[in-house]
C-alpha atoms as a PDB file:
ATOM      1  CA  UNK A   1       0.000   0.000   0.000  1.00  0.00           C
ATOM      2  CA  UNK A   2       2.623   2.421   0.339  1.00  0.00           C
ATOM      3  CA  UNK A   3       4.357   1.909  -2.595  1.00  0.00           C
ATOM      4  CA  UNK A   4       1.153   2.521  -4.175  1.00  0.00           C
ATOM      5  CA  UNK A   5       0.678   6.414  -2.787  1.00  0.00           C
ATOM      6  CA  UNK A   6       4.488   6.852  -3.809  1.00  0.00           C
ATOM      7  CA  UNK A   7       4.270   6.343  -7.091  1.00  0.00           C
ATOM      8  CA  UNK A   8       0.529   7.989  -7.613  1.00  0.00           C
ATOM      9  CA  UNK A   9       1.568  11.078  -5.631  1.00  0.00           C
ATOM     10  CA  UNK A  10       2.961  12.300  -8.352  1.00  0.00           C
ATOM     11  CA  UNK A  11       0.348  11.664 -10.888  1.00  0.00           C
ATOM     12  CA  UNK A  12      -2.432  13.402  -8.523  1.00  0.00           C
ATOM     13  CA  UNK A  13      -0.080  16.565  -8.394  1.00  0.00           C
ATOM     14  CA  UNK A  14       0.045  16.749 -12.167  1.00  0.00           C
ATOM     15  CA  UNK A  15      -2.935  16.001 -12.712  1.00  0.00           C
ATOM     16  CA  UNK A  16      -4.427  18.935 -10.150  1.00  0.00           C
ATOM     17  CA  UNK A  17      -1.678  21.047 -11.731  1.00  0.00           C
ATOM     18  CA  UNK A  18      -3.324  20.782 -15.429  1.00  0.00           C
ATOM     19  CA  UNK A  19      -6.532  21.037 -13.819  1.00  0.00           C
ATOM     20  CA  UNK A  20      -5.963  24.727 -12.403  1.00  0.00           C
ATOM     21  CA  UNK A  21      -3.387  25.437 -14.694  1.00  0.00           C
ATOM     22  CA  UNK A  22      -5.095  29.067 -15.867  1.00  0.00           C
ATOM     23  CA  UNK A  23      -5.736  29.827 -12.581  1.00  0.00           C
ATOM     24  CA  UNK A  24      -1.649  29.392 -11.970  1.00  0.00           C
ATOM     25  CA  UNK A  25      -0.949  30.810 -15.088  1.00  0.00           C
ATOM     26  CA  UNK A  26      -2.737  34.188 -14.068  1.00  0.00           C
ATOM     27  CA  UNK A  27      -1.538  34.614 -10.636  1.00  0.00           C
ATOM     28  CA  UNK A  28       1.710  34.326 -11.473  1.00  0.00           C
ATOM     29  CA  UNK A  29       1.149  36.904 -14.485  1.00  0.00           C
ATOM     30  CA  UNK A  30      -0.774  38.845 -11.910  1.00  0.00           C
ATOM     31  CA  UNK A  31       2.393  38.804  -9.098  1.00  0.00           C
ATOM     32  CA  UNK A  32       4.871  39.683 -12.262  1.00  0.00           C
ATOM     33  CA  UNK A  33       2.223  42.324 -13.311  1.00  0.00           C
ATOM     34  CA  UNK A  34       2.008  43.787  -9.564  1.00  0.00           C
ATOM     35  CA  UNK A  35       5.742  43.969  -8.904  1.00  0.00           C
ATOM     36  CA  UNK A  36       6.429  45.325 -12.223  1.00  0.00           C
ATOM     37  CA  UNK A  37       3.956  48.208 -11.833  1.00  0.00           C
ATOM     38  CA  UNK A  38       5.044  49.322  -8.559  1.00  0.00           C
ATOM     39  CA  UNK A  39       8.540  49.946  -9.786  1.00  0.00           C
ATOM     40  CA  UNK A  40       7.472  52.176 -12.692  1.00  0.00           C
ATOM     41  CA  UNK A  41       4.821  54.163 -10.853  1.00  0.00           C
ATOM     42  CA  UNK A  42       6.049  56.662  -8.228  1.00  0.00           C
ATOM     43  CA  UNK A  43       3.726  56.841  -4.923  1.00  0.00           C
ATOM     44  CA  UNK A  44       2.655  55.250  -2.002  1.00  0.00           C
ATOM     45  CA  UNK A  45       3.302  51.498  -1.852  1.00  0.00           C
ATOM     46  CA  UNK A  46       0.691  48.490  -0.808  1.00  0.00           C
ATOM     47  CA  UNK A  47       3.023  46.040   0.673  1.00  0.00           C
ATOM     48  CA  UNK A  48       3.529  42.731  -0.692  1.00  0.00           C
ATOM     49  CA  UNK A  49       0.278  40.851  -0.601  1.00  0.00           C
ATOM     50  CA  UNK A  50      -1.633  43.684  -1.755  1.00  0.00           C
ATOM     51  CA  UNK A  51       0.474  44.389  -4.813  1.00  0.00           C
ATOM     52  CA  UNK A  52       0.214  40.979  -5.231  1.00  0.00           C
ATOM     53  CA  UNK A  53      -3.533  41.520  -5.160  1.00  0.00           C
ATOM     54  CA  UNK A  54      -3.803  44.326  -7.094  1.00  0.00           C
ATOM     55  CA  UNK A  55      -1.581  42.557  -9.856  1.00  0.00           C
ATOM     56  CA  UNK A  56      -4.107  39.613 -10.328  1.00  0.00           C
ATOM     57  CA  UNK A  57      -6.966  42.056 -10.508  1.00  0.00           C
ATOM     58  CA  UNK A  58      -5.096  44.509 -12.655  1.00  0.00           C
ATOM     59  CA  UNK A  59      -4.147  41.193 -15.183  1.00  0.00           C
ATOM     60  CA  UNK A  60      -7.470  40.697 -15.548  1.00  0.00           C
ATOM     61  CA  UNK A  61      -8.736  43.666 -16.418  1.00  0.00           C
ATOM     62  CA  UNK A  62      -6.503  44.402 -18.509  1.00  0.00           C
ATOM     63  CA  UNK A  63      -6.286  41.260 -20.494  1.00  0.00           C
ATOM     64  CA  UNK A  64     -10.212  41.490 -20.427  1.00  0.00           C
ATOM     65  CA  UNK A  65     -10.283  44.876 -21.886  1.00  0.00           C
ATOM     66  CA  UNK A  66      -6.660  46.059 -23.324  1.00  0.00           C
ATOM     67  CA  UNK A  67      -5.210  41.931 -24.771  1.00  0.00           C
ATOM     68  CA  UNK A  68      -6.899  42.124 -28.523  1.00  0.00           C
ATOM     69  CA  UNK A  69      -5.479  46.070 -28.960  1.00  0.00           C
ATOM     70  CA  UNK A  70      -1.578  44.902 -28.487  1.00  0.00           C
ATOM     71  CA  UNK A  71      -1.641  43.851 -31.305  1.00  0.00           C
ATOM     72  CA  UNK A  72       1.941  45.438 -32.004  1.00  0.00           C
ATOM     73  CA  UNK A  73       3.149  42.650 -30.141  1.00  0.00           C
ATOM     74  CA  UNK A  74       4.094  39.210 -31.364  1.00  0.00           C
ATOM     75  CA  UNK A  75       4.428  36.926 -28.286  1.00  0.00           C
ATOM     76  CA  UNK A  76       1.230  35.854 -27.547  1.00  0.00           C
ATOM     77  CA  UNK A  77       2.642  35.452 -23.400  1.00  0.00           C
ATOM     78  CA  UNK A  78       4.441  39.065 -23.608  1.00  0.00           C
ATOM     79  CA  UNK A  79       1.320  40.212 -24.923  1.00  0.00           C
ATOM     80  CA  UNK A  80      -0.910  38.982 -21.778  1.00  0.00           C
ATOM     81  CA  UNK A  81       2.115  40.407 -19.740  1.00  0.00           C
ATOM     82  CA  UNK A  82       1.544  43.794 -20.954  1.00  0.00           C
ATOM     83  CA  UNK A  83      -2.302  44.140 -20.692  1.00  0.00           C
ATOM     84  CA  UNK A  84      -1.485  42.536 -17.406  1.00  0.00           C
ATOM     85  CA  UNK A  85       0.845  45.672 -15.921  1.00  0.00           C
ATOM     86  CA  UNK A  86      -0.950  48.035 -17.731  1.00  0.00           C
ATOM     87  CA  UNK A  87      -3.885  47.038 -16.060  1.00  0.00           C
ATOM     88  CA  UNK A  88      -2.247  47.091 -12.735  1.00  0.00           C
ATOM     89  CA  UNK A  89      -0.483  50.216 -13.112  1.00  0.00           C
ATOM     90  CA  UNK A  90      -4.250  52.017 -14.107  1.00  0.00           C
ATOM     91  CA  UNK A  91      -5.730  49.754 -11.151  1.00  0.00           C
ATOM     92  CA  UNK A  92      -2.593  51.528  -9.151  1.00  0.00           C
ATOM     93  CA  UNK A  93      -3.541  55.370 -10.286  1.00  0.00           C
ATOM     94  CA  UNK A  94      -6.788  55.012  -9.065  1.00  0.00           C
ATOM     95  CA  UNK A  95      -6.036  53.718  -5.550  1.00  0.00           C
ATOM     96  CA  UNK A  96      -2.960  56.432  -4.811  1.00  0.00           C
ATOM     97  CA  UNK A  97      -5.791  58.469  -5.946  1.00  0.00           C
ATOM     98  CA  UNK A  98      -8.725  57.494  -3.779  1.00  0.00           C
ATOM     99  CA  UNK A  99      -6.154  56.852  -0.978  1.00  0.00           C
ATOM    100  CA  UNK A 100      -4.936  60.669  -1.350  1.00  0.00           C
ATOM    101  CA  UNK A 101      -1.489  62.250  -0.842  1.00  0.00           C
ATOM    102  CA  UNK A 102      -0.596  63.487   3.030  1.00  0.00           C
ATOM    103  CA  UNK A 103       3.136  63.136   1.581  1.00  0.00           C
ATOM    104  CA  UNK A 104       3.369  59.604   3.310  1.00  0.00           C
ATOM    105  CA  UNK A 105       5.456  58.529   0.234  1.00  0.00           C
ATOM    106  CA  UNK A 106       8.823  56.227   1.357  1.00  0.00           C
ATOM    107  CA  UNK A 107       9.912  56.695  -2.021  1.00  0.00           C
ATOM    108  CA  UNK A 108      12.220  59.650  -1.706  1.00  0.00           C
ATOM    109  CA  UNK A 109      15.116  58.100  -3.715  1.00  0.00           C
ATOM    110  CA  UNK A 110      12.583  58.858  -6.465  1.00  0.00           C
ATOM    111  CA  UNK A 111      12.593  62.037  -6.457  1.00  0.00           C
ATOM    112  CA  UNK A 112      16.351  62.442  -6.550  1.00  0.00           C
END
């Protein structure tokens, strides 16, 4: 019996891994995306699990509303990755913007 579960162990992690393999695909795009977007944009940062967060909801909206007008770029991945921290960087805008200024920036190498 347990030579049984060692060898299908591996076949029930593949197996789960092409089952929710979008759902990897796009919060790992999302994380990229995030991190990516916070090091172009100057302002107030989120921490990590929030850019994280604001990544995956940036990739999808921009790959739901900005992925079929790249079309200047080939690579169909680069492509998603694009729409992806464009999205995140708009998503970004508007938060710094609801979340207002009060100079609490801890960016001040930017400004150098």
């Amino acid at each position: 019996m347990r030579y049984l579960l060692l060898f299908s162990l591996p076949d029930f992690i593949m197996h789960e891994f092409q089952a929710h393999k979008a759902i990897i695909i796009i919060i790992v795009i999302g994380m990229i995306a995030g991190l990516i977007s916070q090091l172009i944009l100057p302002g107030r940062g989120f921490g990590m699990l929030a850019t994280i967060a604001i990544g995956i909801t940036g990739s999808w909206l921009g790959n739901k509303f900005l992925f079929k007008y790249l079309t200047f770029i080939e690579d169909h991945l680069f492509r998603k990755l694009a729409a992806a921290t464009i999205g995140a960087m708009v998503l970004s805008i508007i938060i710094n913007l609801i979340r207002g200024g009060e100079d609490k920036d801890l960016t001040h190498w930017r400004d150098r």
